[in-house]
Protein backbone atom coordinates (compact mmCIF):
# COMPACT_ATOMS: atom_id res chain seq x y z
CA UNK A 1 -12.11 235.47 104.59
CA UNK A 2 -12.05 232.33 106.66
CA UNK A 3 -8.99 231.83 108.97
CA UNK A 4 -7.70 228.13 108.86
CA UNK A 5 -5.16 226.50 111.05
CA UNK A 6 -2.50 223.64 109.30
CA UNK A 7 0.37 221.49 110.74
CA UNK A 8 3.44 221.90 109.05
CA UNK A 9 7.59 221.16 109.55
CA UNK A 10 9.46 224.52 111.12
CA UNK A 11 11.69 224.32 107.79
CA UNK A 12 8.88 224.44 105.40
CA UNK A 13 7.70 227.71 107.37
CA UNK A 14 10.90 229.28 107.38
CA UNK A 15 11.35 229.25 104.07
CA UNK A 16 7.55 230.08 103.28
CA UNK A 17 8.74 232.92 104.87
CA UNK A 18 11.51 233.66 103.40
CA UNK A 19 9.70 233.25 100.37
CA UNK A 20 7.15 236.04 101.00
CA UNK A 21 10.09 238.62 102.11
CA UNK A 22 12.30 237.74 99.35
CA UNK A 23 9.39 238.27 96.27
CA UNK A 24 7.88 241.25 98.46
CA UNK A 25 4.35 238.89 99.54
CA UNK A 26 2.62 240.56 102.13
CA UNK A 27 2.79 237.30 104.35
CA UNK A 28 3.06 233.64 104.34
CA UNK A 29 -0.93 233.29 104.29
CA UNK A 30 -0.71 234.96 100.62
CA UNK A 31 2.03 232.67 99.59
CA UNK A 32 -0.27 229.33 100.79
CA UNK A 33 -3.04 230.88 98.75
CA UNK A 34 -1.35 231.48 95.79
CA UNK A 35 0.57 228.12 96.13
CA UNK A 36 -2.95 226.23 96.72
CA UNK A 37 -4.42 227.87 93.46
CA UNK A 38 -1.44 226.59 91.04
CA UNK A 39 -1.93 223.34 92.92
CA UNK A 40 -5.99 223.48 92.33
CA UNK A 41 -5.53 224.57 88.78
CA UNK A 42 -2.35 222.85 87.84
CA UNK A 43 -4.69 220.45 85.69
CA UNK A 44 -6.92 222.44 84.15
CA UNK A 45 -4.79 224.26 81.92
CA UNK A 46 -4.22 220.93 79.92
CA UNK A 47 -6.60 219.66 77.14
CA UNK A 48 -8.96 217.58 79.26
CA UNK A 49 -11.49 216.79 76.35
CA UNK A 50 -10.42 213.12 76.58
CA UNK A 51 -7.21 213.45 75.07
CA UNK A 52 -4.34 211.22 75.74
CA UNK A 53 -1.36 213.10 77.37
CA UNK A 54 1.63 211.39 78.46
CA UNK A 55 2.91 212.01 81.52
CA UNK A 56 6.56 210.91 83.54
CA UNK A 57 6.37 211.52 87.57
CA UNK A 58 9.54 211.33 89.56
CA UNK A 59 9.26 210.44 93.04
CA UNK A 60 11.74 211.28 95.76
CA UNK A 61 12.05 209.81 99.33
CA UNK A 62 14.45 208.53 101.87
CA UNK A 63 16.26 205.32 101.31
CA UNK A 64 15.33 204.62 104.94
CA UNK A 65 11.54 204.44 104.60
CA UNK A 66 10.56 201.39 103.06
CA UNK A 67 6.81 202.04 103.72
CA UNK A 68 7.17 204.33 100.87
CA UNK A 69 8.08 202.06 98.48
CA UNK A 70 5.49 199.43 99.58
CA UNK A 71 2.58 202.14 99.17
CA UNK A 72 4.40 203.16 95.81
CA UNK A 73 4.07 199.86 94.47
CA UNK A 74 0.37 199.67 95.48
CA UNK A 75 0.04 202.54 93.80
CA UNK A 76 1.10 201.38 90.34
CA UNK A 77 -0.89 198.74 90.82
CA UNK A 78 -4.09 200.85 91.59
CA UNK A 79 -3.20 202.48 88.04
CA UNK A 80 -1.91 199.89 86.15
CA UNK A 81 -4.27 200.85 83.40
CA UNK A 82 -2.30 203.97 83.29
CA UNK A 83 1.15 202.64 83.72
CA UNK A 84 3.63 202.29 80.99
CA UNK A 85 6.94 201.77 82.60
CA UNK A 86 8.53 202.40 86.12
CA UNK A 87 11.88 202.57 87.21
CA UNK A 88 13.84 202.76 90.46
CA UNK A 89 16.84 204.36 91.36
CA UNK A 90 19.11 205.48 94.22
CA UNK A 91 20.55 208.99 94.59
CA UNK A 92 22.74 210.09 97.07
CA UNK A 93 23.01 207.13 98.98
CA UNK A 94 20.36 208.79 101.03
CA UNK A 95 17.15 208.60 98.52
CA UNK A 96 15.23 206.51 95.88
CA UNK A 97 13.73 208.21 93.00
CA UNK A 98 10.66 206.06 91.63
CA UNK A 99 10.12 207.08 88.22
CA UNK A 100 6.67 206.44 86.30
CA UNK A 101 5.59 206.60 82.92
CA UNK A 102 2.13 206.70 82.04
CA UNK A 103 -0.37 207.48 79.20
CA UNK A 104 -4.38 208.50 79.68
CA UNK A 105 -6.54 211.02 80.35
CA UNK A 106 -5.65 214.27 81.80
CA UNK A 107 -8.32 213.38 84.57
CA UNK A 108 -6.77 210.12 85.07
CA UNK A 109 -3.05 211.19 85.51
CA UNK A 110 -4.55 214.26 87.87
CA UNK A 111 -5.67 211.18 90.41
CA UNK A 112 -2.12 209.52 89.80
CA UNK A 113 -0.28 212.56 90.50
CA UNK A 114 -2.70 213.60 93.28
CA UNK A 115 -2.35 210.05 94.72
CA UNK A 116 1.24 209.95 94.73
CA UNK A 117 1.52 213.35 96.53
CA UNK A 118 -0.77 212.07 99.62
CA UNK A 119 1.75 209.02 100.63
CA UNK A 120 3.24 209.48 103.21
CA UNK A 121 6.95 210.72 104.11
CA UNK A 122 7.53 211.58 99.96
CA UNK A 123 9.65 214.57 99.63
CA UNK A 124 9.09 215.46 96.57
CA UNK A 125 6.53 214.63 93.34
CA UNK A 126 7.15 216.46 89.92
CA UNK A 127 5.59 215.70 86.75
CA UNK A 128 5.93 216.69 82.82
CA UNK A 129 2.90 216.39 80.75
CA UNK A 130 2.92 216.11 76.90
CA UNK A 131 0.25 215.78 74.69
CA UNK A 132 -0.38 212.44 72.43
CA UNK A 133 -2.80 214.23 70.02
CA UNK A 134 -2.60 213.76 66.42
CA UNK A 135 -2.91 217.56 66.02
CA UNK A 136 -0.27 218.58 68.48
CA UNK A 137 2.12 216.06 67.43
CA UNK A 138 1.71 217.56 63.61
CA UNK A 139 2.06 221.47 64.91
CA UNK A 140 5.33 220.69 66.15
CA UNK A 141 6.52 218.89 62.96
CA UNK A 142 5.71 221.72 61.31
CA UNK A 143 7.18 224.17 63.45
């Protein structure tokens, strides 16, 4: 096994470590493994046969960094093929929350998503997929 060295905040270590002692991980290099698998395979779990999914992404980062919001708004314009709706909104007087709605292929929101998490200074990126096939949409009827 290859040994590799990454930069990260003190914080983010502590609590990868008191991650691995808390769910009984032998250290923190098997919780970056298993946390860089979901990430890698996050995607591939969804239909990707050219399917339309839906897909909402919040985005979280300090009110104070208005670099963020610039490359945000690049961004949706990068993937405005993709992009529904957006919305922006303040939380906590200490954060903005960009919020983006988008419909296309499971490839194409994987590059959105994957896009958003590389800007800079964004603390967090979470996403909720849903399907937009005829099929799907009919199971749950039924169901």
């Amino acid at each position: 096994m290859s040994v590799v060295s990454i930069s990260m905040p003190e914080a983010l270590l502590e609590r990868i470590d008191e991650f691995a002692d808390e769910h009984g991980y032998s250290g923190r290099s098997e919780v970056v493994r298993e946390g860089t698998r979901s990430l890698l395979e996050e995607f591939q779990g969804q239909n990707i046969d050219g399917q339309k999914q839906m897909c909402t992404v919040s985005v979280v980062f300090e009110y104070c960094q208005p670099a963020v919001q610039q490359r945000l708004t690049g961004v949706r314009h990068e993937y405005d093929a993709i992009v529904s709706a957006t919305t922006h909104a303040h939380v906590q007087d200490q954060y903005c929350m960009e919020l983006f709605v988008l419909e296309g292929t499971t490839e194409a929101l994987s590059d959105f998503v994957n896009t958003v998490r590389a800007v800079p200074d964004v603390r967090a990126v979470d996403y909720s997929l849903t399907s937009l096939g005829e099929d799907s949409i009919e199971q749950r009827i039924e169901s």
